[in-house]
Protein backbone atom coordinates (compact mmCIF):
# COMPACT_ATOMS: atom_id res chain seq x y z
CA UNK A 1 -25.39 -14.95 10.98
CA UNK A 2 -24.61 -12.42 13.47
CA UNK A 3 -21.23 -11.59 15.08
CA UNK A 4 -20.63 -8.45 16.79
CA UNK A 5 -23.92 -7.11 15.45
CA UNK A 6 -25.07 -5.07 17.67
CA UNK A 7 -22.83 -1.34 17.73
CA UNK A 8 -24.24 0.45 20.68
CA UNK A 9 -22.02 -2.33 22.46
CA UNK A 10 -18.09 -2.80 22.94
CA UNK A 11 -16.28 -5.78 20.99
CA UNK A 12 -12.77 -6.90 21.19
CA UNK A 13 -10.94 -9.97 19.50
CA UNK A 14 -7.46 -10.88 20.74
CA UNK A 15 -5.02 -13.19 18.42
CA UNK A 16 -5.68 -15.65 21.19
CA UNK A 17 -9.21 -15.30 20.35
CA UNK A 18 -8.95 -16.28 16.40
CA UNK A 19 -11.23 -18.69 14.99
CA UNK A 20 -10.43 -19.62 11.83
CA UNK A 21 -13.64 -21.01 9.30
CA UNK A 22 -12.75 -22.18 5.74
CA UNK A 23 -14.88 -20.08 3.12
CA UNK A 24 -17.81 -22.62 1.95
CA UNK A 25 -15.69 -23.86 -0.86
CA UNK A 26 -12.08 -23.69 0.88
CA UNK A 27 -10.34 -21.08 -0.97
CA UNK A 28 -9.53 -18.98 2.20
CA UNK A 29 -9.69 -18.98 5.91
CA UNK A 30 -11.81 -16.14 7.88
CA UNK A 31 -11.71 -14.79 11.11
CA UNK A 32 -14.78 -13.15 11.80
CA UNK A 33 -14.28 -9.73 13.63
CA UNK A 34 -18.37 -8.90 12.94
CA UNK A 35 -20.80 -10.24 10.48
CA UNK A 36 -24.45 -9.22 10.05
CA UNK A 37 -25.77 -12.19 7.10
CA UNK A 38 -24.38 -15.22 5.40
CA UNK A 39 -21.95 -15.42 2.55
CA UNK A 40 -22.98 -12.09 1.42
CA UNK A 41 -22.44 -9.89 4.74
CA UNK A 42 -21.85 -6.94 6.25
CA UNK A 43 -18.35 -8.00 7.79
CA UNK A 44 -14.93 -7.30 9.26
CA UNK A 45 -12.58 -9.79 9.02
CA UNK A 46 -9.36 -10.93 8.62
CA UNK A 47 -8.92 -12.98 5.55
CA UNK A 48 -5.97 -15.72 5.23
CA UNK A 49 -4.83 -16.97 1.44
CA UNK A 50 -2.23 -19.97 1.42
CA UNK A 51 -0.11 -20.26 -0.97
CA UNK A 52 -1.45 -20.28 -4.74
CA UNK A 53 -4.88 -19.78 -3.08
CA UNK A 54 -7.35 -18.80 -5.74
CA UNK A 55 -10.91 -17.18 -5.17
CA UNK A 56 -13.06 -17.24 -7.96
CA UNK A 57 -14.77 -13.42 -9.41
CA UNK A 58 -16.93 -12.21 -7.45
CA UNK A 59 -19.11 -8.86 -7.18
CA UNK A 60 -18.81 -6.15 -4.03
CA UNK A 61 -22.44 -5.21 -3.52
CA UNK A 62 -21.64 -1.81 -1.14
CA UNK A 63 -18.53 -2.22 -1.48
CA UNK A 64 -15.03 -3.73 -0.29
CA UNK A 65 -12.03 -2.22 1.54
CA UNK A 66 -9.27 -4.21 2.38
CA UNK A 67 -5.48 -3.20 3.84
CA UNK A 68 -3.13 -6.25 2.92
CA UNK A 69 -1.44 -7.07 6.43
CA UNK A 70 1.61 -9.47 4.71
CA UNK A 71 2.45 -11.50 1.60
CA UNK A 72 1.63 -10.20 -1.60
CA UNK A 73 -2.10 -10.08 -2.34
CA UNK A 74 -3.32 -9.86 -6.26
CA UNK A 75 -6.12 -8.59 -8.07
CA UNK A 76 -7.41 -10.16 -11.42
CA UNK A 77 -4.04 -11.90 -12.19
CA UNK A 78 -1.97 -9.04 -13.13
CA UNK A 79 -2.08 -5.94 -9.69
CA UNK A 80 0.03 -7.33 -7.05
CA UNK A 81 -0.44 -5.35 -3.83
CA UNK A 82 2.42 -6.44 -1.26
CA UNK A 83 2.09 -5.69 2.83
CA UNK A 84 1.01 -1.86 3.31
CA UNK A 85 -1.08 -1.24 0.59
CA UNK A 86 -4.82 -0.17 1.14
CA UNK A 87 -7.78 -0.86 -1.20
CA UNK A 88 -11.10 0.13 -1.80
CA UNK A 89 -13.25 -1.32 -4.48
CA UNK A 90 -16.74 0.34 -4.54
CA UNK A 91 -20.40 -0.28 -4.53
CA UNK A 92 -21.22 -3.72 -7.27
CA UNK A 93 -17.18 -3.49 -8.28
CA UNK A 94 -16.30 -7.32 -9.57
CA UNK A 95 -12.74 -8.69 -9.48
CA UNK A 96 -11.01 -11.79 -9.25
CA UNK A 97 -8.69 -11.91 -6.28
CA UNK A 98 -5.44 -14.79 -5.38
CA UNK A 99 -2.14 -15.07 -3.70
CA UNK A 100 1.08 -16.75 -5.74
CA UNK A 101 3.08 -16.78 -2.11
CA UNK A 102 -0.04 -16.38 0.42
CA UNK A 103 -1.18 -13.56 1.68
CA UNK A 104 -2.83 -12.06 4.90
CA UNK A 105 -5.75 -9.29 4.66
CA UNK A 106 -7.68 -7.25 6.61
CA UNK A 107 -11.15 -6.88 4.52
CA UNK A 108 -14.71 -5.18 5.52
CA UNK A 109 -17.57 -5.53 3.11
CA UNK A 110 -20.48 -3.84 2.36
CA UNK A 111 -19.40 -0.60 4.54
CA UNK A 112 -19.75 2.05 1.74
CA UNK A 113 -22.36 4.03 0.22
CA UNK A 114 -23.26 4.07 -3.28
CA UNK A 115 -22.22 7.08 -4.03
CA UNK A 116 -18.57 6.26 -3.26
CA UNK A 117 -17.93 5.03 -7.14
CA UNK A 118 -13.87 5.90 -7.57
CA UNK A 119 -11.25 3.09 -6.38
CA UNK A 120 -8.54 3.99 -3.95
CA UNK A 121 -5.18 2.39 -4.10
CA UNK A 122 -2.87 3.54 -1.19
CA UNK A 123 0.75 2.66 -0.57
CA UNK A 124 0.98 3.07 2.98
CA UNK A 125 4.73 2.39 3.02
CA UNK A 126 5.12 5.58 1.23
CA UNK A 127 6.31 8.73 3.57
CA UNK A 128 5.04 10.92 1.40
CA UNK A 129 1.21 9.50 1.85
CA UNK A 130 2.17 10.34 5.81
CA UNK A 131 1.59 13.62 7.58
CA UNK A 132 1.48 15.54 10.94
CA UNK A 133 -2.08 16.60 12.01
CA UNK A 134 -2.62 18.02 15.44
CA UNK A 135 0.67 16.68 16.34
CA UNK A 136 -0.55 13.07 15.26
CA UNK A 137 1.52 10.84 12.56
CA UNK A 138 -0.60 10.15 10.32
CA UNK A 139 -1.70 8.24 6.67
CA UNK A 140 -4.94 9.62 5.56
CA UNK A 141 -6.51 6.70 3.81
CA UNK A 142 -10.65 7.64 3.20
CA UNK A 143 -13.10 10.36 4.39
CA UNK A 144 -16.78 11.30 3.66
CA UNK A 145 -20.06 12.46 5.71
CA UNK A 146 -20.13 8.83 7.63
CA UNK A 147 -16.51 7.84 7.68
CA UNK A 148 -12.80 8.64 8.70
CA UNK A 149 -10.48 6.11 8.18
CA UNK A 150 -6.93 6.24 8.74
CA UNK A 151 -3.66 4.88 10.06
CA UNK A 152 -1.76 6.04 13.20
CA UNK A 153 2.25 5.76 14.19
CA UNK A 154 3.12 6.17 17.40
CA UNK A 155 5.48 5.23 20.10
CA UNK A 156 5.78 4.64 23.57
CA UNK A 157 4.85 6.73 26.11
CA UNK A 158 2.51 8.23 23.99
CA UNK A 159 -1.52 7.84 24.07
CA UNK A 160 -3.93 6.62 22.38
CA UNK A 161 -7.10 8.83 22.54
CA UNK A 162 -10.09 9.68 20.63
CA UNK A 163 -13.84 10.39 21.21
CA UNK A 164 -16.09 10.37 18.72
CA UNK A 165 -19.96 11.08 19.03
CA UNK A 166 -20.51 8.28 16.19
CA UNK A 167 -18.38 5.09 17.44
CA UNK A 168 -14.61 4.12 16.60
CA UNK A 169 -13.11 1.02 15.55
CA UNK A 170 -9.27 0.42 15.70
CA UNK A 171 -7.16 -2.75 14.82
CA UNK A 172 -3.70 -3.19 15.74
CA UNK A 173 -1.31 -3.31 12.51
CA UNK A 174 1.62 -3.58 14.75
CA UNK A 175 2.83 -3.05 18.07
CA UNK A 176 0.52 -2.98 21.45
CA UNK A 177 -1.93 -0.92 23.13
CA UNK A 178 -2.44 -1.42 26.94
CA UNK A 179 -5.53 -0.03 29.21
CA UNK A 180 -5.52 -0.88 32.71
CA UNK A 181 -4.15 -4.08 33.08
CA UNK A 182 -5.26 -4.98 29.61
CA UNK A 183 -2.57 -6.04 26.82
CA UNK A 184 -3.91 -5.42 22.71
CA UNK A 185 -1.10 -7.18 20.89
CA UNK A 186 -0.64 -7.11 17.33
CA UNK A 187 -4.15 -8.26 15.12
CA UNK A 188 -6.32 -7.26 18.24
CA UNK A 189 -9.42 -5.53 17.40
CA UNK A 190 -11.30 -3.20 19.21
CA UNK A 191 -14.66 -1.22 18.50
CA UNK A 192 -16.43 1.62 20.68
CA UNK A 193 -19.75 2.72 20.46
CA UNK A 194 -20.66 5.87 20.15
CA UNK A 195 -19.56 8.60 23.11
CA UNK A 196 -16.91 5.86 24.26
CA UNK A 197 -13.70 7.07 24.66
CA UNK A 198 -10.76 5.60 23.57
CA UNK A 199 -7.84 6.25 25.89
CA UNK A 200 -4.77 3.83 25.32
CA UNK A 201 -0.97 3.53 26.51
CA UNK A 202 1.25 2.54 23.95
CA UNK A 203 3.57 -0.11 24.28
CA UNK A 204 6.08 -0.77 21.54
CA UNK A 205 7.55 1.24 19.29
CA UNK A 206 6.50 1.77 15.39
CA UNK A 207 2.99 0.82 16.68
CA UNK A 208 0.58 1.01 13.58
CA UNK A 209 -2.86 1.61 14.58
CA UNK A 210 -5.83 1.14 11.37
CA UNK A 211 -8.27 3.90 12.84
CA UNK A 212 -12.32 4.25 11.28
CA UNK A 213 -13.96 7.28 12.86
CA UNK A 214 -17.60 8.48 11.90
CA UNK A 215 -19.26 5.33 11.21
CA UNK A 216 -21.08 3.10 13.63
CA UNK A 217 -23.98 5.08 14.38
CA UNK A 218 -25.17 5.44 10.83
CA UNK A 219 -24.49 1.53 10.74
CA UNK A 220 -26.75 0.87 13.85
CA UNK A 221 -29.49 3.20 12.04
CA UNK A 222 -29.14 1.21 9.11
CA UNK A 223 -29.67 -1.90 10.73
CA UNK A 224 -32.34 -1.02 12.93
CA UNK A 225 -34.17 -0.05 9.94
CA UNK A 226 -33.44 -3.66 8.20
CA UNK A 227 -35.34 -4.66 11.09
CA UNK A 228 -38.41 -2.15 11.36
């Protein structure tokens, strides 16, 4: 399966864009941002548990990273993460994961070297895991060689911008973005290549960008070489 697979090329998804898919045996719902294989993918998605939803253990071969959008999301029965709170799970981690109330994530799989072998357990509703750099509010969550990732507050009147040499990728935690006479709302997602530059107003308030820097042109060298 490929979605979004090719990273030399802009992708958005909109909320009004959301297509939900049941996992093969129904334990959540998926909306596939981009997807390069089957069941066991390269992916970002967002992933929806109802309530008491269960998924059985399972292994992270490169990894997992998830940020846990709303509801309380649980690992292995006894680590509830709540709303805020950003994961990563490295290279052939297991766990078992469900939701008691239901629970909303935002995951991407098999996105990490395997050299990245420490968990990370963030609470991003924590001021004191916030800072100012270069005048920019922000909550460092990861960095290495091939990756920045981080969350953004902003407000209105204020802009968006980046440009990065190796691709960015941005989702909207809260508030909106505009360009032109295009409206982001909350849950959009948006990924430039690299050299694109990212240049948005912002709209509302409080708006909580997830930012990932550094990345998609060591993906698209990776993948091309799946394919020499």
């Amino acid at each position: 399966m490929l979605i979004h697979a090719d990273f030399s090329k802009i992708a958005v998804i909109k909320p009004e864009d959301y297509c939900w898919i049941h996992s093969p045996h129904g334990e959540v719902k998926r909306v596939m941002f981009d997807r390069i294989g089957t069941e066991q993918a390269r992916a970002t998605s967002l992933v929806k548990f109802d309530k008491n939803s269960r998924f059985p253990a399972h292994q992270h071969p490169l990894g997992e990273e998830v940020l846990v959008l709303s509801g309380i999301f649980t690992e292995n029965d006894t680590n509830d993460f709540p709303a805020g709170w950003y994961l990563r799970n490295p290279h052939n981690s297991h766990h078992q994961v469900s939701s008691k109330d239901g629970a909303l994530i935002f995951v991407k799989l098999m996105q990490m070297s395997k050299n990245e072998t420490q968990e990370t357990r963030i609470n991003t509703n924590d001021p004191a895991n916030w800072t100012l750099i270069d005048r920019k509010v922000i909550c460092p969550l990861f960095e290495s060689e091939f990756e920045y990732t981080y969350l953004e507050r902003l407000n209105p009147d204020q802009i968006f911008t980046n440009i990065s040499d190796q691709g960015i990728e941005i989702f909207i935690v809260s508030g909106q973005l505009q360009q032109s006479n295009q409206i982001y709302p909350t849950g959009s997602w948006i990924r430039l290549p690299p050299k694109r530059h990212a240049d948005f107003q912002v709209c509302e308030r409080n708006t909580t960008l997830y930012v990932k820097t550094k990345h998609l042109l060591h993906a698209q060298q990776i993948w091309n070489i799946k394919n020499d």
